[in-house]
N, C-alpha and C. Protein backbone atom coordinates (compact mmCIF):
# COMPACT_ATOMS: atom_id res chain seq x y z
N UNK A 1 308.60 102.46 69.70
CA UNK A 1 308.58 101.01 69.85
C UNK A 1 309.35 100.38 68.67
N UNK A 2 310.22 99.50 69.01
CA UNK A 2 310.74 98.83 68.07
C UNK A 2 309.88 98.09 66.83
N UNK A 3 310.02 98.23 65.77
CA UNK A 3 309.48 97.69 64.24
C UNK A 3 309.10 96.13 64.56
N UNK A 4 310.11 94.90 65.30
CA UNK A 4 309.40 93.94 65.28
C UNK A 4 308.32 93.71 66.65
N UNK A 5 309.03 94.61 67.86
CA UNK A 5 307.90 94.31 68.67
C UNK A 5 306.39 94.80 68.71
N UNK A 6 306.59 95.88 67.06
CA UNK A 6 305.44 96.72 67.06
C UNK A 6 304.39 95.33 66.26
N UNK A 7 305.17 94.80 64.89
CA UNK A 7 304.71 93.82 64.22
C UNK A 7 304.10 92.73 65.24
N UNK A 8 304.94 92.30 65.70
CA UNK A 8 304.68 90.90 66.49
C UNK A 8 303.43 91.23 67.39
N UNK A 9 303.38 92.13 67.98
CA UNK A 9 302.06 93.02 69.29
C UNK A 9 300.98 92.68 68.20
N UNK A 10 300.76 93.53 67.08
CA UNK A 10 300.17 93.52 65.92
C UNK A 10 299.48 92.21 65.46
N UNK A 11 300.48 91.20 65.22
CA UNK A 11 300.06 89.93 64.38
C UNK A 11 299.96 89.16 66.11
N UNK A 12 299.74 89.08 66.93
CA UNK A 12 299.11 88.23 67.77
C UNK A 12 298.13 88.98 68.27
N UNK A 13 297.66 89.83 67.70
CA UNK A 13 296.26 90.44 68.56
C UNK A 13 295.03 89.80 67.67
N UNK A 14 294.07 89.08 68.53
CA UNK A 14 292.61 88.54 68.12
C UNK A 14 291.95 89.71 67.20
N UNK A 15 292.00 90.81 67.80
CA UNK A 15 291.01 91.72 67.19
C UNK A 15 291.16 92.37 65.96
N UNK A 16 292.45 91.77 65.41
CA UNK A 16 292.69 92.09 64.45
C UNK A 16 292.60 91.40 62.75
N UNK A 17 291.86 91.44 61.82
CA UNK A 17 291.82 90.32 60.75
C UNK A 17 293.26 89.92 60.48
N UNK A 18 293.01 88.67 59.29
CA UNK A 18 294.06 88.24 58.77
C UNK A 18 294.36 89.26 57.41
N UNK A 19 293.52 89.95 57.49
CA UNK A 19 293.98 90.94 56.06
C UNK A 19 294.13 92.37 56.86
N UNK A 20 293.93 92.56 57.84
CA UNK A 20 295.12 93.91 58.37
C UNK A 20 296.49 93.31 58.68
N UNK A 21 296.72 92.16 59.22
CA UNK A 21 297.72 91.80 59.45
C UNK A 21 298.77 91.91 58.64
N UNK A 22 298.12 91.06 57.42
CA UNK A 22 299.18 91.03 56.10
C UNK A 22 299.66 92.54 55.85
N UNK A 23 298.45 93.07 55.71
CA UNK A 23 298.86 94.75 55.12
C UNK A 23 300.11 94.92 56.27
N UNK A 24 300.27 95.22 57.43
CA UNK A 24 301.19 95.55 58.64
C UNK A 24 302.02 95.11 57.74
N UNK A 25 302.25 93.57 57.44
CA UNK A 25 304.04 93.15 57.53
C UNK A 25 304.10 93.15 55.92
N UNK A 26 303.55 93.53 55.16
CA UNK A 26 303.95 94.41 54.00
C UNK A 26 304.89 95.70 53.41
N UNK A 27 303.71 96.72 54.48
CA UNK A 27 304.20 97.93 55.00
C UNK A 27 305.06 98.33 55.42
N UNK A 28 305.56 97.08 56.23
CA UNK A 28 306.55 97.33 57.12
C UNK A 28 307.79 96.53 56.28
N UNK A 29 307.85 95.80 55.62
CA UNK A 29 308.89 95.38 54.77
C UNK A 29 309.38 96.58 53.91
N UNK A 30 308.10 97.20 53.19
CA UNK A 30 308.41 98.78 52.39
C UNK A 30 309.17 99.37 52.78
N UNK A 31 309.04 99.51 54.30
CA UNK A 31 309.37 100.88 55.12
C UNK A 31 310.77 100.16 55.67
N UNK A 32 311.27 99.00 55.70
CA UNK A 32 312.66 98.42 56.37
C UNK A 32 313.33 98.26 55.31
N UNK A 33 312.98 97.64 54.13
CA UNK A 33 313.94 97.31 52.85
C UNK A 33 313.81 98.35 51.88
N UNK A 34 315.33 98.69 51.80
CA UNK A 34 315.67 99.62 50.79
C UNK A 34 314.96 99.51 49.25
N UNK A 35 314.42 100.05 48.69
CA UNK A 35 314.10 99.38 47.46
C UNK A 35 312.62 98.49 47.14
N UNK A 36 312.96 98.46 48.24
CA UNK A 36 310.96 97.32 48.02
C UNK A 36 310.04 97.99 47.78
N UNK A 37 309.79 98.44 46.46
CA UNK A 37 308.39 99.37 46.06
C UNK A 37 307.29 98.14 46.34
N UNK A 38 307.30 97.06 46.05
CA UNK A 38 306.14 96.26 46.37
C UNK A 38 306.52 94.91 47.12
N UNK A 39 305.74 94.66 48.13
CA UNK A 39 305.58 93.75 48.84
C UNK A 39 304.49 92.13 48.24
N UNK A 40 304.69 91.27 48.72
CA UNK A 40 303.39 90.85 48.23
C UNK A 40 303.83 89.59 49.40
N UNK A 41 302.90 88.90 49.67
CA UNK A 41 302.60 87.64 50.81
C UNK A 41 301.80 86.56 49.70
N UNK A 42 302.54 85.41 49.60
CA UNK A 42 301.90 84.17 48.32
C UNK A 42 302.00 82.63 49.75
N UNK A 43 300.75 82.08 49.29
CA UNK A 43 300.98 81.17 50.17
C UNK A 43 301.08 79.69 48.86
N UNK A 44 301.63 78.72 49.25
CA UNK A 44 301.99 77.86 48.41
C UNK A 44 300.62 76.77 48.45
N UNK A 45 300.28 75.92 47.35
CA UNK A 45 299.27 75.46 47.53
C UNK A 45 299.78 73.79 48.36
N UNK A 46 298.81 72.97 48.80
CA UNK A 46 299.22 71.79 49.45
C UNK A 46 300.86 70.48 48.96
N UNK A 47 300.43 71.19 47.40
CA UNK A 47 301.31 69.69 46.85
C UNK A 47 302.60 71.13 45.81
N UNK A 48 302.48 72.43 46.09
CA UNK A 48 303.53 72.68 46.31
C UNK A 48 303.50 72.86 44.44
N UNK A 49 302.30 72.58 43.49
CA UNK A 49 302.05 73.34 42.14
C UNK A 49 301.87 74.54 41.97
N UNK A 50 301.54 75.13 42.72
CA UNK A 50 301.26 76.48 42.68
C UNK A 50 301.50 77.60 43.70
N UNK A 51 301.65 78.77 42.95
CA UNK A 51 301.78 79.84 44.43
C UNK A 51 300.02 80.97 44.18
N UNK A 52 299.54 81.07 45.49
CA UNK A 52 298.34 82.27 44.93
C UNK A 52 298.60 83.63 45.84
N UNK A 53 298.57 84.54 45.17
CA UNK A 53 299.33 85.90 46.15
C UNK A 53 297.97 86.01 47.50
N UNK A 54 298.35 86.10 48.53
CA UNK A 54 297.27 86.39 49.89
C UNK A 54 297.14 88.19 49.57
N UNK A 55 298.08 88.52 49.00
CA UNK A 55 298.38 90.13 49.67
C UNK A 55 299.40 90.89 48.83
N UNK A 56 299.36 91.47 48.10
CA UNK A 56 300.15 92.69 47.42
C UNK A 56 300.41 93.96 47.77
N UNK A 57 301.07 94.90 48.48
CA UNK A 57 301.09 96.26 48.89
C UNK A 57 302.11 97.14 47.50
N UNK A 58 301.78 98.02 47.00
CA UNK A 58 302.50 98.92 46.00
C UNK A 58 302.44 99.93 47.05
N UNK A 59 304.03 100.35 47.35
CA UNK A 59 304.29 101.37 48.24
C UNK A 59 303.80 102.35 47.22
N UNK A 60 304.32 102.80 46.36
CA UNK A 60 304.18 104.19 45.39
C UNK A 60 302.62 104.45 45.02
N UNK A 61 301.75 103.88 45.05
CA UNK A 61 300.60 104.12 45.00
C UNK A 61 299.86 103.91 46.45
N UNK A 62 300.62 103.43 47.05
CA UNK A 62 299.27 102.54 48.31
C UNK A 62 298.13 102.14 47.65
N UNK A 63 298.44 101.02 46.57
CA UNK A 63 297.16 100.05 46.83
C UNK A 63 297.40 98.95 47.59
N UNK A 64 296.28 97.90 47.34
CA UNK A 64 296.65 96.40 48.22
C UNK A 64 295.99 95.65 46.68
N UNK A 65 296.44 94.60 46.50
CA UNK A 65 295.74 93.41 45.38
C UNK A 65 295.85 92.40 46.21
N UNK A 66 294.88 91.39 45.51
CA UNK A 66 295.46 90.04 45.55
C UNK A 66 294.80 89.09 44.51
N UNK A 67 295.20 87.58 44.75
CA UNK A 67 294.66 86.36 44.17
C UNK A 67 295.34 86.19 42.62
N UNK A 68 296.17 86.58 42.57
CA UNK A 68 297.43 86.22 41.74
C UNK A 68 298.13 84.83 41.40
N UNK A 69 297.61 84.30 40.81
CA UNK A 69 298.19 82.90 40.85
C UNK A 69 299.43 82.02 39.57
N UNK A 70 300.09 81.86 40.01
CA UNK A 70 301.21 81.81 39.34
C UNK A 70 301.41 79.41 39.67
N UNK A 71 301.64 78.87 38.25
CA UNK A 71 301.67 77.62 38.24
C UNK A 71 302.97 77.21 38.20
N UNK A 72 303.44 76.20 39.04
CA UNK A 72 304.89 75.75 38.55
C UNK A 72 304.78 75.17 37.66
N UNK A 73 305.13 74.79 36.51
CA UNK A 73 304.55 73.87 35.41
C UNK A 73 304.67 75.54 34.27
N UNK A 74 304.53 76.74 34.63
CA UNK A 74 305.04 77.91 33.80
C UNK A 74 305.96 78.84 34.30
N UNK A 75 306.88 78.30 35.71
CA UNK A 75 307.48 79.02 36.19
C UNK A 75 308.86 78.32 37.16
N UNK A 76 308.97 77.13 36.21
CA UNK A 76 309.55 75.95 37.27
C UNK A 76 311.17 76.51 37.53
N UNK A 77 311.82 76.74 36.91
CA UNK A 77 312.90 77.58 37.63
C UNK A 77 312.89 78.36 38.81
N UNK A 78 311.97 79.22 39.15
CA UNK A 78 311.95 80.06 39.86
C UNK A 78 311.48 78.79 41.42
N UNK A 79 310.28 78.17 40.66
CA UNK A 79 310.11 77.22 41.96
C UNK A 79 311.28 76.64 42.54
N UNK A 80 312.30 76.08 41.44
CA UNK A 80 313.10 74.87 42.05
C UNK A 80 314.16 75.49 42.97
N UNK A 81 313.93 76.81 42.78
CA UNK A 81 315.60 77.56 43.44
C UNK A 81 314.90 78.16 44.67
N UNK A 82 313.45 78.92 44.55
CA UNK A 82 313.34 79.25 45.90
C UNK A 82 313.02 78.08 47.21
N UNK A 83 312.28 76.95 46.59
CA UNK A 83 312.21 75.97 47.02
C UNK A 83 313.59 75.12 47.77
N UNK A 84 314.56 75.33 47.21
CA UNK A 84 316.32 74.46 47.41
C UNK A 84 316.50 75.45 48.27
N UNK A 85 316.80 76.94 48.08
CA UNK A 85 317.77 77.89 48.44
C UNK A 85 316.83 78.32 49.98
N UNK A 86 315.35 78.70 49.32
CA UNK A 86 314.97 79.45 50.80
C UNK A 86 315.01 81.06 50.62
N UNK A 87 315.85 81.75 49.77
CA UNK A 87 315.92 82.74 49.81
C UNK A 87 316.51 82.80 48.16
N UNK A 88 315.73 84.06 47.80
CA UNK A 88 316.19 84.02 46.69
C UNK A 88 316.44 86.27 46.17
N UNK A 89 317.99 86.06 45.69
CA UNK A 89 318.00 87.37 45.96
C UNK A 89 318.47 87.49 44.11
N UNK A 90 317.72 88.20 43.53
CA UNK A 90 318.07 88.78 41.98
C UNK A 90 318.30 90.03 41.51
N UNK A 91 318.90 90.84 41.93
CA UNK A 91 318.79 92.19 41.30
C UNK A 91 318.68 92.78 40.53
N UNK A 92 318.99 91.76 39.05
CA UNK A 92 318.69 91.97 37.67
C UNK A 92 317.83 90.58 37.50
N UNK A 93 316.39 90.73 37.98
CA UNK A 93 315.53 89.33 38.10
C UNK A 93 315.84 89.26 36.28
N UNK A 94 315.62 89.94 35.57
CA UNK A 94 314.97 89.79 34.10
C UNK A 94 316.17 89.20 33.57
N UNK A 95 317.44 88.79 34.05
CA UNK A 95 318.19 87.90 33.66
C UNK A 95 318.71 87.14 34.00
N UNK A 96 318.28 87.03 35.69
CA UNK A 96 318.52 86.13 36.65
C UNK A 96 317.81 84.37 36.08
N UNK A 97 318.82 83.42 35.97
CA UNK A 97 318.26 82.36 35.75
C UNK A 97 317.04 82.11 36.04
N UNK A 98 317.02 81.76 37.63
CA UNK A 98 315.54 81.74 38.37
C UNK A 98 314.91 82.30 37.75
N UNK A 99 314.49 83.36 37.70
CA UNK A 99 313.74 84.41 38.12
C UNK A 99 312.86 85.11 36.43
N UNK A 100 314.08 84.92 35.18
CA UNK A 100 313.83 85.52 34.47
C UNK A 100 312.34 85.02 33.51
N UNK A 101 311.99 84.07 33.67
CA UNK A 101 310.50 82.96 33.36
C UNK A 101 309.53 84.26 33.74
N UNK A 102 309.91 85.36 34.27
CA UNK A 102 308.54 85.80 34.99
C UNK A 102 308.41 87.29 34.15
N UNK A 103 309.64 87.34 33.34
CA UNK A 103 309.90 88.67 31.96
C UNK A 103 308.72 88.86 31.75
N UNK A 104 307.90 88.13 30.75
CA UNK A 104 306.74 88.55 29.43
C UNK A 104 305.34 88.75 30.51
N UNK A 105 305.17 87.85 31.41
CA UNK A 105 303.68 88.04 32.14
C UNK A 105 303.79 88.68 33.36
N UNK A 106 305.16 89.12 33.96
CA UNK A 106 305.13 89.75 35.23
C UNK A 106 305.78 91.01 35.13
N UNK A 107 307.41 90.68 34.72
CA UNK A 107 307.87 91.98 34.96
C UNK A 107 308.07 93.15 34.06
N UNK A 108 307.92 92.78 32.84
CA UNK A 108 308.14 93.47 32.12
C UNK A 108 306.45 94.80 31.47
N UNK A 109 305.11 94.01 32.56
CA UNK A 109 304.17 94.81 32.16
C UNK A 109 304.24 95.39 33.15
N UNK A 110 304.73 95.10 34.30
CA UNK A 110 304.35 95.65 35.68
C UNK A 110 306.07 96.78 36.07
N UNK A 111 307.15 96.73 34.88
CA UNK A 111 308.53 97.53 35.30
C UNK A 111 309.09 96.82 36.25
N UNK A 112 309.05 95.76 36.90
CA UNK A 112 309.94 95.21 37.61
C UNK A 112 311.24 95.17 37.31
N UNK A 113 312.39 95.11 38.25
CA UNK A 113 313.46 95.06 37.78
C UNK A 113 314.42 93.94 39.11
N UNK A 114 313.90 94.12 39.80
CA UNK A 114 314.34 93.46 40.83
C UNK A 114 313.86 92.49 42.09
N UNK A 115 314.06 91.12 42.52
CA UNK A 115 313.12 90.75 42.97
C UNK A 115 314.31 90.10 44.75
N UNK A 116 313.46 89.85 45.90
CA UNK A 116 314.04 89.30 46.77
C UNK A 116 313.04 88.59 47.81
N UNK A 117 312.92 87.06 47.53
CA UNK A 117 312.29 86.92 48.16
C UNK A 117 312.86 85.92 49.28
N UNK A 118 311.68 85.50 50.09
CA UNK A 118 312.37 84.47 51.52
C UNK A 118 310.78 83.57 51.74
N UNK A 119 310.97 82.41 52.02
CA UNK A 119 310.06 81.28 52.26
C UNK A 119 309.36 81.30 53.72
N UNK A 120 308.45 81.30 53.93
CA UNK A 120 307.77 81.63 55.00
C UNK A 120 307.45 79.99 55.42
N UNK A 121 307.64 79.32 56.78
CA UNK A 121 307.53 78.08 57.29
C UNK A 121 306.39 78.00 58.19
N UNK A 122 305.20 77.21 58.19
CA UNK A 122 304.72 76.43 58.99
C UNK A 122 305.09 75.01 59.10
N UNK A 123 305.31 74.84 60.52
CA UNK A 123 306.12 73.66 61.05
C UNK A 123 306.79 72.73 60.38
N UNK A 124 307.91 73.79 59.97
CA UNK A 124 309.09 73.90 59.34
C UNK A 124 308.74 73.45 58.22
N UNK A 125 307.72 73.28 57.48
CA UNK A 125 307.38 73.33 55.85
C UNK A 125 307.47 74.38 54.89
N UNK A 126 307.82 74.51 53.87
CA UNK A 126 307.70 75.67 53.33
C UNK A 126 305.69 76.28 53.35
N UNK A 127 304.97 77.33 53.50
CA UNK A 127 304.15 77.70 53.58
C UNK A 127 303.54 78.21 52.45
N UNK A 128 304.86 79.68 52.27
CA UNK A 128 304.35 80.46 51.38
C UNK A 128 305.77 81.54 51.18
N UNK A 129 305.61 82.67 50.53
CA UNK A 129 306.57 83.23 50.22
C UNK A 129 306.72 84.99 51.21
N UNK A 130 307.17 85.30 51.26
CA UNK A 130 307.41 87.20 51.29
C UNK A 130 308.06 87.73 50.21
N UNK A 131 307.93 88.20 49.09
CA UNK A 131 308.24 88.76 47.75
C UNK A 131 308.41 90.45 48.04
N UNK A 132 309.93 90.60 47.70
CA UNK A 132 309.87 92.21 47.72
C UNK A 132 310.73 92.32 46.13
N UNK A 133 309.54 93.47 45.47
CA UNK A 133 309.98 94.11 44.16
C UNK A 133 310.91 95.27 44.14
N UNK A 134 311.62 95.30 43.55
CA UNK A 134 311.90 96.76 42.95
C UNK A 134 311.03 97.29 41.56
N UNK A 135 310.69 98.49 41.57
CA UNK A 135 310.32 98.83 40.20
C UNK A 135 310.76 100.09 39.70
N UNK A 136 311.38 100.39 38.42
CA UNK A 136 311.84 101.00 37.40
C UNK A 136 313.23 101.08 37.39
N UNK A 137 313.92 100.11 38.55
CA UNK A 137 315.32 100.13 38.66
C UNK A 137 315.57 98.91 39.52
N UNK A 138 317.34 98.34 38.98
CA UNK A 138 317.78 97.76 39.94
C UNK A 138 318.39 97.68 41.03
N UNK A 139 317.70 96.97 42.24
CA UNK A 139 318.26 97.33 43.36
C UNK A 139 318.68 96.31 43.81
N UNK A 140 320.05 96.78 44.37
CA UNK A 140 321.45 95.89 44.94
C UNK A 140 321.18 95.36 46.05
N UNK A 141 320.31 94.21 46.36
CA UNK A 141 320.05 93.86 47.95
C UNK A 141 321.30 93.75 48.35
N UNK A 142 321.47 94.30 49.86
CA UNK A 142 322.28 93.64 50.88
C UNK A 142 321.83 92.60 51.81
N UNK A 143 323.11 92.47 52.52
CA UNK A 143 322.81 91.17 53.62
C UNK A 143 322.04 91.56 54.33
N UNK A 144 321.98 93.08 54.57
CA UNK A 144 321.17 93.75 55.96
C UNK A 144 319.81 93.59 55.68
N UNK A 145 319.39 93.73 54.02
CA UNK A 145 318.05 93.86 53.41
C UNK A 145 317.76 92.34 53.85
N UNK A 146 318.32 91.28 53.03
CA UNK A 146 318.39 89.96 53.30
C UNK A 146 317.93 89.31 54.91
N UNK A 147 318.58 89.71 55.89
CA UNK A 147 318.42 89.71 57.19
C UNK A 147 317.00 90.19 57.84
N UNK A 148 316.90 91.77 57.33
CA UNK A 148 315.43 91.67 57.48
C UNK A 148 314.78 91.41 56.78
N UNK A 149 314.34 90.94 56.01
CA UNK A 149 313.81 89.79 55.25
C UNK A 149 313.40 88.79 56.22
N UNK A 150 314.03 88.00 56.20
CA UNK A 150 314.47 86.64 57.13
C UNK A 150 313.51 86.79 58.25
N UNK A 151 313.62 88.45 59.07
CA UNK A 151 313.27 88.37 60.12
C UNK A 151 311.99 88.66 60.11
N UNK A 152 311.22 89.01 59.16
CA UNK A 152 309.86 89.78 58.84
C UNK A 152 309.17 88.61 58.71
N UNK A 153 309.71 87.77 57.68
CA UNK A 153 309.27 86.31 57.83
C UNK A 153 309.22 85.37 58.80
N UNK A 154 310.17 85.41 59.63
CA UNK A 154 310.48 84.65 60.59
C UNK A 154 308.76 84.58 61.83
N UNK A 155 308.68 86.30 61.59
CA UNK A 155 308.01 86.26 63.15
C UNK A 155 306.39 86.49 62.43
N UNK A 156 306.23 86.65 60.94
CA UNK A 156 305.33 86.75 60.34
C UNK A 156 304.80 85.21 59.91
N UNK A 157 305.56 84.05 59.47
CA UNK A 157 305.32 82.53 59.56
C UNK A 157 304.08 82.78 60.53
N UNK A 158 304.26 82.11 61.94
CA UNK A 158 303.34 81.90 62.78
C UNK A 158 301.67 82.05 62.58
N UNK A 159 302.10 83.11 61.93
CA UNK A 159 300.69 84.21 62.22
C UNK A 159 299.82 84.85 60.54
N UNK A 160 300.47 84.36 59.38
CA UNK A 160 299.75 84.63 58.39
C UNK A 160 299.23 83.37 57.90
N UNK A 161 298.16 83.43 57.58
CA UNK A 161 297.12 82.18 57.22
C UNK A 161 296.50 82.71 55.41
């Protein structure tokens, strides 16, 4: 079965929680994007100050975390560009304008090296995020990575709360 019709079957089934769900389109970002040792699902708060993670997957260990909360007000670069752009692709995050605010408390305890994320929409608002890491190296997103991206989000919007 195809990867999104397996997802999509997946995230519209009742019987399923909102925290197997997330895990699915985590997993499945791991397993489609080159490079994505970690996944994570952040939903944005009402007025758009804050992000709090729903969902973290570390492919290399298989754990899951969450409740990660990150303030714009200590991270406002990174807000203003994924916020404008929609997509935000860094391969060297730790010197990426955006991105690099997140050195001393994110990436540099956790080995990050690379970050790509895409904005997840409820009715057509920004929602929340899909965050894929690289860790102990940088990895060169492509358009193809980018694309599915886009599309993981796309059909994952609807359906993560």
């Amino acid at each position: 079965m195809d990867h999104f019709v397996k997802l999509t079957t997946t995230l519209t089934n009742p019987r399923y929680s909102d925290e197997y769900k997330r895990q699915e389109v985590c997993k499945l970002a791991t397993k489609l994007i080159e490079g994505a040792d970690r996944v994570s699902l952040w939903r944005f708060s009402n007025d758009y100050e804050q992000i709090e993670s729903l969902l973290a997957y570390d492919r290399n260990t298989l754990e899951f975390t969450n409740g990660t909360v990150y303030k714009q007000q200590d991270y406002q670069p990174y807000f203003d560009a994924l916020l404008k752009q929609e997509v935000l692709n860094a391969p060297d995050a730790r010197t990426h304008e955006s991105t690099k605010c997140f050195n001393q408390n994110n990436f540099e305890p956790s080995n990050t090296y690379s970050l790509l994320d895409f904005i997840l929409h409820t009715d057509f608002k920004p929602s929340g995020i899909l965050c894929c890491t690289s860790v102990g190296k940088i990895s060169q997103w492509t358009d193809n990575d980018v694309d599915t991206l886009k599309r993981i989000a796309r059909v994952s919007s609807m359906y993560i709360k």
